[in-house]
C-alpha atoms as a PDB file:
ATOM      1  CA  UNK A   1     -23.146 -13.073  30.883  1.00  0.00           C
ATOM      2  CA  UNK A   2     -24.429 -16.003  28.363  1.00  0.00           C
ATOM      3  CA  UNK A   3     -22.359 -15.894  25.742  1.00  0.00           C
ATOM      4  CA  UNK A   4     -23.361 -16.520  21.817  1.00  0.00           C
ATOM      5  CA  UNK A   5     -24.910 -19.566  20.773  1.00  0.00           C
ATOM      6  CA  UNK A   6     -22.624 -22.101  18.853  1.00  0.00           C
ATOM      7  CA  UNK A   7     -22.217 -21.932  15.302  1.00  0.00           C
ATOM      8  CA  UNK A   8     -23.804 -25.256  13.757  1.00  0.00           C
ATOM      9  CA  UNK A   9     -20.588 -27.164  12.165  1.00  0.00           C
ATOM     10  CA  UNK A  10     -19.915 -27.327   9.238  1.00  0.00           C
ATOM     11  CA  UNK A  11     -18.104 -29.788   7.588  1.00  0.00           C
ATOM     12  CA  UNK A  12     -14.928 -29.705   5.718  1.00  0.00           C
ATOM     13  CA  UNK A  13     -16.453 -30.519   1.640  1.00  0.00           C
ATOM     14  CA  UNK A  14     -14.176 -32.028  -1.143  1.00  0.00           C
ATOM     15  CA  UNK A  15     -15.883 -31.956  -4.352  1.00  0.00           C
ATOM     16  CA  UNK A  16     -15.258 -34.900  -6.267  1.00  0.00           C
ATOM     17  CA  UNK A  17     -15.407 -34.759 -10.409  1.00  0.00           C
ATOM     18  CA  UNK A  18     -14.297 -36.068 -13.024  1.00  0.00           C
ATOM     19  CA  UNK A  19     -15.193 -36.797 -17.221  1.00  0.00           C
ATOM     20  CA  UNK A  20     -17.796 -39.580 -18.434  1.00  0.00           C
ATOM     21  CA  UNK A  21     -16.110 -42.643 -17.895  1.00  0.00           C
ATOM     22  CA  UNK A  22     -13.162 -41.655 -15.186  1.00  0.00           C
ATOM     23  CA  UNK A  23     -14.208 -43.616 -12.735  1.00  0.00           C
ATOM     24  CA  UNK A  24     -15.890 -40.777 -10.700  1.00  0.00           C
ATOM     25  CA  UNK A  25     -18.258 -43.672  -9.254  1.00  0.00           C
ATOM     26  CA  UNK A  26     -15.710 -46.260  -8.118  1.00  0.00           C
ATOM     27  CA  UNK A  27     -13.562 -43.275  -6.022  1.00  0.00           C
ATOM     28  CA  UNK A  28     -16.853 -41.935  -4.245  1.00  0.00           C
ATOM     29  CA  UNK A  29     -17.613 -45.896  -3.349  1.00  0.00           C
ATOM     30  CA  UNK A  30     -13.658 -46.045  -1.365  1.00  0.00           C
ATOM     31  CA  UNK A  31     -14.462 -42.685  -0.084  1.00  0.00           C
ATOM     32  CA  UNK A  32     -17.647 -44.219   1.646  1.00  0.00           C
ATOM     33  CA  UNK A  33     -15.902 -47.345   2.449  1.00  0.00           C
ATOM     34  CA  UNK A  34     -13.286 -45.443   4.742  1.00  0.00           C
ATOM     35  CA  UNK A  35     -16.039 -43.549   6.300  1.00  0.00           C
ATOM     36  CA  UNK A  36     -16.800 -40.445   4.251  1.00  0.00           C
ATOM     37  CA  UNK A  37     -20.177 -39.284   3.769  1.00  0.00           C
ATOM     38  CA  UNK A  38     -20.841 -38.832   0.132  1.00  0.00           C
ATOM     39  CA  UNK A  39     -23.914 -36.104  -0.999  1.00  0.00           C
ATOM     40  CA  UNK A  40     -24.235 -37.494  -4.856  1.00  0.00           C
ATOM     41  CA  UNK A  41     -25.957 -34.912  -6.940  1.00  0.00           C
ATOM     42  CA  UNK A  42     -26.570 -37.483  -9.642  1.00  0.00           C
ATOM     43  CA  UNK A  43     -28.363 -39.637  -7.027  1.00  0.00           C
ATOM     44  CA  UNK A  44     -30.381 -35.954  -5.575  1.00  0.00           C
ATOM     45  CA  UNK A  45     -31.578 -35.268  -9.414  1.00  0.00           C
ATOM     46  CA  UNK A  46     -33.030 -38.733  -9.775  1.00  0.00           C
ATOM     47  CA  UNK A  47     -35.071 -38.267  -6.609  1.00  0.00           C
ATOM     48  CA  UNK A  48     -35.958 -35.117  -7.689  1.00  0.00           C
ATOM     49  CA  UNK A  49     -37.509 -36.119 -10.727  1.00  0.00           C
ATOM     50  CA  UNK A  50     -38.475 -39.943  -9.213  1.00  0.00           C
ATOM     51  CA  UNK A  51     -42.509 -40.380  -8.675  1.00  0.00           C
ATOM     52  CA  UNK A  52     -43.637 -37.928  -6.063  1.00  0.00           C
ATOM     53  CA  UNK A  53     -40.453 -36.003  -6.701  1.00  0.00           C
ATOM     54  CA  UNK A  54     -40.139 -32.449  -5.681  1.00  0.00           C
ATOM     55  CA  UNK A  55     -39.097 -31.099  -9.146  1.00  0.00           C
ATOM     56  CA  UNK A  56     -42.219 -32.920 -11.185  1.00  0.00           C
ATOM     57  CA  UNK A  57     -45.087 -30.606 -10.700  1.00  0.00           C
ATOM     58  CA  UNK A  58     -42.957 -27.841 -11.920  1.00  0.00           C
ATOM     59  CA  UNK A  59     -42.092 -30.609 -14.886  1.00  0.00           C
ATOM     60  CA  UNK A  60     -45.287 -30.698 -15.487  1.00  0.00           C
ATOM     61  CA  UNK A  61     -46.537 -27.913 -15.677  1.00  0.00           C
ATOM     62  CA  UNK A  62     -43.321 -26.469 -17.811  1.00  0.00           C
ATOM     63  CA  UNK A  63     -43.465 -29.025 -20.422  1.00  0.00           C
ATOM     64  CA  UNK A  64     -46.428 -31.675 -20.153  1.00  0.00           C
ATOM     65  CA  UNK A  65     -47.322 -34.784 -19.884  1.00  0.00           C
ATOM     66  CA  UNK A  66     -45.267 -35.713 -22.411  1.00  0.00           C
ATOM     67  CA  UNK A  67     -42.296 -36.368 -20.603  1.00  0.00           C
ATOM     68  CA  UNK A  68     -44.579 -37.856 -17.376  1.00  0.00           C
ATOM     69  CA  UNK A  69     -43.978 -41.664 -17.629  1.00  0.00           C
ATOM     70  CA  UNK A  70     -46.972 -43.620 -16.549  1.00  0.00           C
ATOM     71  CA  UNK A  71     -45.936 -44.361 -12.923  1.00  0.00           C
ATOM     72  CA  UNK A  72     -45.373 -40.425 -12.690  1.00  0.00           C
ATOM     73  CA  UNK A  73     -41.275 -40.351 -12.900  1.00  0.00           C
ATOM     74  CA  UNK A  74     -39.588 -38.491 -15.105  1.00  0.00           C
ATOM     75  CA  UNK A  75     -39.726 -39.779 -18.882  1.00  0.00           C
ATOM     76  CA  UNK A  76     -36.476 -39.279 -19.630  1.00  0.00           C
ATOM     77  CA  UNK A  77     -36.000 -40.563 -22.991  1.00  0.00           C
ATOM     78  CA  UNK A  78     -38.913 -38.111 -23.881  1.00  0.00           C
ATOM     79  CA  UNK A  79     -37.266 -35.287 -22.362  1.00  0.00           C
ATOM     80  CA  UNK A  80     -34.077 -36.037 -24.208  1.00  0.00           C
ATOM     81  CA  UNK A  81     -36.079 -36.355 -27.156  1.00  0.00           C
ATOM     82  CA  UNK A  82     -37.548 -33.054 -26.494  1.00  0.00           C
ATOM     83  CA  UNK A  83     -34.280 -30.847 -25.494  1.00  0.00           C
ATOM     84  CA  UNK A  84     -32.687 -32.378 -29.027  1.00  0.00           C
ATOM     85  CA  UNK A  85     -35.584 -31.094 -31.003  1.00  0.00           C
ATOM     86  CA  UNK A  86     -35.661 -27.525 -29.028  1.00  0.00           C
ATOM     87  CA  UNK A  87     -32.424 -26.490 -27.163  1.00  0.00           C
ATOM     88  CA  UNK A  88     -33.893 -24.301 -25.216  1.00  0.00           C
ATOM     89  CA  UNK A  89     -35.635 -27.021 -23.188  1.00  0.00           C
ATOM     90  CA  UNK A  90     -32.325 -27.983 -21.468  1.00  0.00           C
ATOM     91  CA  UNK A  91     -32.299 -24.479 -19.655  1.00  0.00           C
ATOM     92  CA  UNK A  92     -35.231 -24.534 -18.706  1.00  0.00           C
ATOM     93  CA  UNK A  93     -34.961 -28.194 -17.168  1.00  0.00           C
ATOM     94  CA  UNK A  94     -32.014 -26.940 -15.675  1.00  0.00           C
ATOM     95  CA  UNK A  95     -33.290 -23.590 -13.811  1.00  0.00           C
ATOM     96  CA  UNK A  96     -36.441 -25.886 -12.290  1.00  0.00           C
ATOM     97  CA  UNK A  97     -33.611 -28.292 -10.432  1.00  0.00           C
ATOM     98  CA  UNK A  98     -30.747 -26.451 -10.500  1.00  0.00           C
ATOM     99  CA  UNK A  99     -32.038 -24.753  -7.175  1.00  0.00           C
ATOM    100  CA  UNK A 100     -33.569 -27.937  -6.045  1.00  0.00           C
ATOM    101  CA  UNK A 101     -30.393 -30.042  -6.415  1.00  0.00           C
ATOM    102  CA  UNK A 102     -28.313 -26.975  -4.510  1.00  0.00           C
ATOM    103  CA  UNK A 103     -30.671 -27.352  -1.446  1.00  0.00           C
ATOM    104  CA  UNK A 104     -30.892 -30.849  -1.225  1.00  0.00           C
ATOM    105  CA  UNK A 105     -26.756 -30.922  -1.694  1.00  0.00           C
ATOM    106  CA  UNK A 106     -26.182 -28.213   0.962  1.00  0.00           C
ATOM    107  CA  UNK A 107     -28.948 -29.799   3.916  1.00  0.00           C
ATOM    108  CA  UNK A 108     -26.818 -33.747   3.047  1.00  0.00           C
ATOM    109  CA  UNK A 109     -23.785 -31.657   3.839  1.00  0.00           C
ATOM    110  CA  UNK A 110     -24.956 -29.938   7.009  1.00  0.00           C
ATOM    111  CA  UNK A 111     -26.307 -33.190   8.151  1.00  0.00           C
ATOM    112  CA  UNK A 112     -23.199 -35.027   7.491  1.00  0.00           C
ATOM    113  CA  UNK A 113     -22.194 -37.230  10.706  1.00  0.00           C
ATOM    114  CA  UNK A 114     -18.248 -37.657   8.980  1.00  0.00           C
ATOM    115  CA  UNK A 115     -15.567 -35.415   9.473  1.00  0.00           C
ATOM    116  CA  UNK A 116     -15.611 -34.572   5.404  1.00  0.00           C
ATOM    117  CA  UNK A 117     -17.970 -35.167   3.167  1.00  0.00           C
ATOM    118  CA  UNK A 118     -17.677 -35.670  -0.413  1.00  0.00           C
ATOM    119  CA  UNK A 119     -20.070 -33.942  -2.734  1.00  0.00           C
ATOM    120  CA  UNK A 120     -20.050 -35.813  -5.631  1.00  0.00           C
ATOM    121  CA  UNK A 121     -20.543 -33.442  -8.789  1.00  0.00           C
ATOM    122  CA  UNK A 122     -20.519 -34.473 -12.778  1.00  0.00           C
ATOM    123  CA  UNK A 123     -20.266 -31.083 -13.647  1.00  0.00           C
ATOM    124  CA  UNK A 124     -18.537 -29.183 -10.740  1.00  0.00           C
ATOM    125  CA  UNK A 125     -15.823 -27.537 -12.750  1.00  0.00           C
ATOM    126  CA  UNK A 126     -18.585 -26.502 -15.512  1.00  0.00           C
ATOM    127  CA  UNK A 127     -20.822 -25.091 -12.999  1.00  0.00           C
ATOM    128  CA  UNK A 128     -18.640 -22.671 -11.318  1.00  0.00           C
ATOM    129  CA  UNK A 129     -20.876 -22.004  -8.221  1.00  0.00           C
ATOM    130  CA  UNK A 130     -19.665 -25.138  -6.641  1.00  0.00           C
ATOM    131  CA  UNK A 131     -16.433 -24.118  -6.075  1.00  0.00           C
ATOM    132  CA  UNK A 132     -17.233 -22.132  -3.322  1.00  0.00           C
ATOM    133  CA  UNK A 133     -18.926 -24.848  -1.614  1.00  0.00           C
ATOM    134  CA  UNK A 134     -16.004 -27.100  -1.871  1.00  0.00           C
ATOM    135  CA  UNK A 135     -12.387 -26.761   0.799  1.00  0.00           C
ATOM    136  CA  UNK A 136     -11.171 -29.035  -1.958  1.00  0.00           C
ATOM    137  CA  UNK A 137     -11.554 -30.053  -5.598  1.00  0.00           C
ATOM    138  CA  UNK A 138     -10.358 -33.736  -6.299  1.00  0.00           C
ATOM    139  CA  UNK A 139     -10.199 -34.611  -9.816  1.00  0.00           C
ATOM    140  CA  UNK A 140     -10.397 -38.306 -10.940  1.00  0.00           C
ATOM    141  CA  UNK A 141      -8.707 -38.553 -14.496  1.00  0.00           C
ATOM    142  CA  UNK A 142      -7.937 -41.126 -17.261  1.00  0.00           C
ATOM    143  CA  UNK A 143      -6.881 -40.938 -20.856  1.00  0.00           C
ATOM    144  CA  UNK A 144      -9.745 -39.914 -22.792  1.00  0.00           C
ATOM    145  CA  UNK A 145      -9.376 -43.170 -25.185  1.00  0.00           C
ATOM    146  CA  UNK A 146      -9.813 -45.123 -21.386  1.00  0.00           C
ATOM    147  CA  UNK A 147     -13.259 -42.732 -20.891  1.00  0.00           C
ATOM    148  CA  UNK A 148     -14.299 -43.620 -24.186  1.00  0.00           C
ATOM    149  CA  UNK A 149     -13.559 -47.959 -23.940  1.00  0.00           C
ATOM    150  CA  UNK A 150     -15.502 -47.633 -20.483  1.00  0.00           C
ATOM    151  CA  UNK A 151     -18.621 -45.730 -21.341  1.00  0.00           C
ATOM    152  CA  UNK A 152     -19.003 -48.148 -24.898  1.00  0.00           C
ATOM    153  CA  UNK A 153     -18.557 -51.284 -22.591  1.00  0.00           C
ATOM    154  CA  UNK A 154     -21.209 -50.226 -20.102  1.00  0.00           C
ATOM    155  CA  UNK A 155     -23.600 -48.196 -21.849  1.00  0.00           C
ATOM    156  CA  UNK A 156     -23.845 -49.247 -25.180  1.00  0.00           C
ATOM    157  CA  UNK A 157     -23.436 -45.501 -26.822  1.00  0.00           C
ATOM    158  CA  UNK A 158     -21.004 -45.400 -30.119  1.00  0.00           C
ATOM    159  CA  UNK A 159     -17.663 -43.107 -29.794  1.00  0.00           C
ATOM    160  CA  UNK A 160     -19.502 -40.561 -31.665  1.00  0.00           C
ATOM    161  CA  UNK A 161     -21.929 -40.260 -29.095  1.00  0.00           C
ATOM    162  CA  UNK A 162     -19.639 -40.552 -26.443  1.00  0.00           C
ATOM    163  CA  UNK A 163     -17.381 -37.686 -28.182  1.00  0.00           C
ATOM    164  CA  UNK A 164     -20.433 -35.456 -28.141  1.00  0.00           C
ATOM    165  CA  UNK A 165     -20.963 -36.014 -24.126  1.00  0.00           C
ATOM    166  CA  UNK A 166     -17.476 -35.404 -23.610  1.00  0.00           C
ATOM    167  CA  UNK A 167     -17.333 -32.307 -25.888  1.00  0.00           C
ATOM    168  CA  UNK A 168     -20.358 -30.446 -23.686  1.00  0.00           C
ATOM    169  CA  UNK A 169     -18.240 -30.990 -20.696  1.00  0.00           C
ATOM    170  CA  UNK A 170     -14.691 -29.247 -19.237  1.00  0.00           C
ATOM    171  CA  UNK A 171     -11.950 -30.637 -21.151  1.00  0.00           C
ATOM    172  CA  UNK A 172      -9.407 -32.616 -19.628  1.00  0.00           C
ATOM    173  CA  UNK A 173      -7.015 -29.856 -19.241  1.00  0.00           C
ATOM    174  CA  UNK A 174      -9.296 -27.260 -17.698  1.00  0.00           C
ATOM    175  CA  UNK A 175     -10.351 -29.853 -14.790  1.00  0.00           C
ATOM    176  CA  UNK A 176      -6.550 -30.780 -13.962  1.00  0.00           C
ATOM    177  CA  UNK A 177      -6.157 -26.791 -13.866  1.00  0.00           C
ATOM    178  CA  UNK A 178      -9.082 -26.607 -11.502  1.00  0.00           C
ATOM    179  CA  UNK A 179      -7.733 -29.393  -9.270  1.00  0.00           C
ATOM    180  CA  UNK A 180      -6.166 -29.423  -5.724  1.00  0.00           C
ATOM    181  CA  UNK A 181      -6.051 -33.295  -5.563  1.00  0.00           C
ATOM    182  CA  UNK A 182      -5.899 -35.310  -8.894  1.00  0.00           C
ATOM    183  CA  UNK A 183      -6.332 -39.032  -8.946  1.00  0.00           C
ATOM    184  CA  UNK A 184      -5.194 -41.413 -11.690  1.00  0.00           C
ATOM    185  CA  UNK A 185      -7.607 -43.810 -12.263  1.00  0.00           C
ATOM    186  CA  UNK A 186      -5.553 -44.969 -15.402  1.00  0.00           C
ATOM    187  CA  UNK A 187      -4.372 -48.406 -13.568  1.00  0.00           C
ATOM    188  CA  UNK A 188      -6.119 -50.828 -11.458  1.00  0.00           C
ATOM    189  CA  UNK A 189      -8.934 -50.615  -8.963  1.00  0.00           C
ATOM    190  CA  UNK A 190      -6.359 -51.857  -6.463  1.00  0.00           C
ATOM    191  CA  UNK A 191      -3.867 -48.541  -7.779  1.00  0.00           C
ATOM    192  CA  UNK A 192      -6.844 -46.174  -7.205  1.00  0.00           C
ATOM    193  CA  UNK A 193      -7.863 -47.388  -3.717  1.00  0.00           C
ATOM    194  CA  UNK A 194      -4.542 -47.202  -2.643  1.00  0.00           C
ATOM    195  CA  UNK A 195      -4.682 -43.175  -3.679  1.00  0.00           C
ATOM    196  CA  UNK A 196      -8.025 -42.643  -2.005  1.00  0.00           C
ATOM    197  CA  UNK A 197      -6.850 -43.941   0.794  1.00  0.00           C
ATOM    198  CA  UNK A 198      -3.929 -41.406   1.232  1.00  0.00           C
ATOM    199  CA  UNK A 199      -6.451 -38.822   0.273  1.00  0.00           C
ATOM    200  CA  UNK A 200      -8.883 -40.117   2.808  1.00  0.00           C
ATOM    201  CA  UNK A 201      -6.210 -39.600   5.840  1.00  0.00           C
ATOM    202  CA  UNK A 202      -5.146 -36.125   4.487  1.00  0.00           C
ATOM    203  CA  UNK A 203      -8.844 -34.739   4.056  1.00  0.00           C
ATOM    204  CA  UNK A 204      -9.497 -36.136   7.824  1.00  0.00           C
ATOM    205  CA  UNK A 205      -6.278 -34.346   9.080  1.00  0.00           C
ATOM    206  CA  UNK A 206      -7.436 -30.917   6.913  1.00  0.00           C
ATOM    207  CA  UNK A 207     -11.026 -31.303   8.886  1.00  0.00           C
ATOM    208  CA  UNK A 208      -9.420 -31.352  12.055  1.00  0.00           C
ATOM    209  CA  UNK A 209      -7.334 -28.712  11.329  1.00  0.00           C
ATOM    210  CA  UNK A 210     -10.452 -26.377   9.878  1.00  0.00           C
END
């Protein structure tokens, strides 16, 4: 009797979040440095909406050349421009790669060679849906004043526009609450790669046990 064919594995996901600022970034780089594979949404969007993306003829036709730069990218100062002046346009941006960024996400995962992987999400407590993708949340955190002194230093944006970023997104509060791992990036780089590294051995010892 042949018996059933294998399941294709699947491997054990820890989404990784945190505020503008927290050092979401610098965590995912240790987490690749010890050997995790890390699916960053951020980095699926912009391909999405790069030249020859799969999200711009939808773009196109939803809202124009307008927001087509000349080398056929996104414009994204234009879009910006154009989901201030009509607030619906953020919705609809959102329901064209939404789906797009979901299916790119879960094929990186499936294809993952590591043990975990970590799906790197901005908005992962905000979104809801991603929680049931995830074995584990891990929440990076800092004071808010630290979020604030690192986006001015590296962007440029004032604290009022940094405030308004921060307001559209979970507060602090609600992502510790939504946490099974929390690290404090408060300190040093050399005080946060020392906690991704316990992490790291305790998410490969959780895959193994899965």
């Amino acid at each position: 009797m042949t018996g059933s064919p294998a399941r294709p594995r699947r491997a054990f996901v820890v989404g990784l979040t945190g505020g503008i600022g927290s050092g979401k970034s610098a965590a995912a780089d240790r987490f690749a440095a010890r050997g995790a594979t890390v699916v960053d949404t951020d980095a699926i969007a912009h391909a999405l909406t790069a030249a020859g993306g799969r999200a711009m003829p939808d773009i196109r036709e939803a809202f124009g050349s307008s927001v087509i730069a000349a080398d056929g990218s996104l414009d994204r100062a234009a879009m910006r421009a154009l989901a201030f002046a009509e607030p619906q346009v953020r919705k609809r941006l959102e329901a064209i790669l939404h789906p797009l960024i979901r299916e790119e996400s879960e094929r990186h995962c499936r294809e993952a060679p590591s043990i975990y992987v970590i799906l790197a999400v901005p908005l992962l407590i905000e979104s809801g849906s991603y929680r049931e993708r995830c074995d584990r949340i891990c929440v990076v955190d800092c004071p808010e004043s630290l979020q604030i002194e690192r986006v001015k230093a590296r962007s440029g944006l004032d604290e009022a526009q940094i405030r308004a970023i921060m307001a559209a997104q979970a507060t602090r509060e609600q992502r510790r609450a939504a946490a099974d791992d929390i690290v404090d990036n408060g300190g040093t780089l050399t005080e946060l790669n020392a906690q991704i590294d316990a992490l790291h051995d305790r998410y490969v010892r959780c895959a193994a046990l899965a």
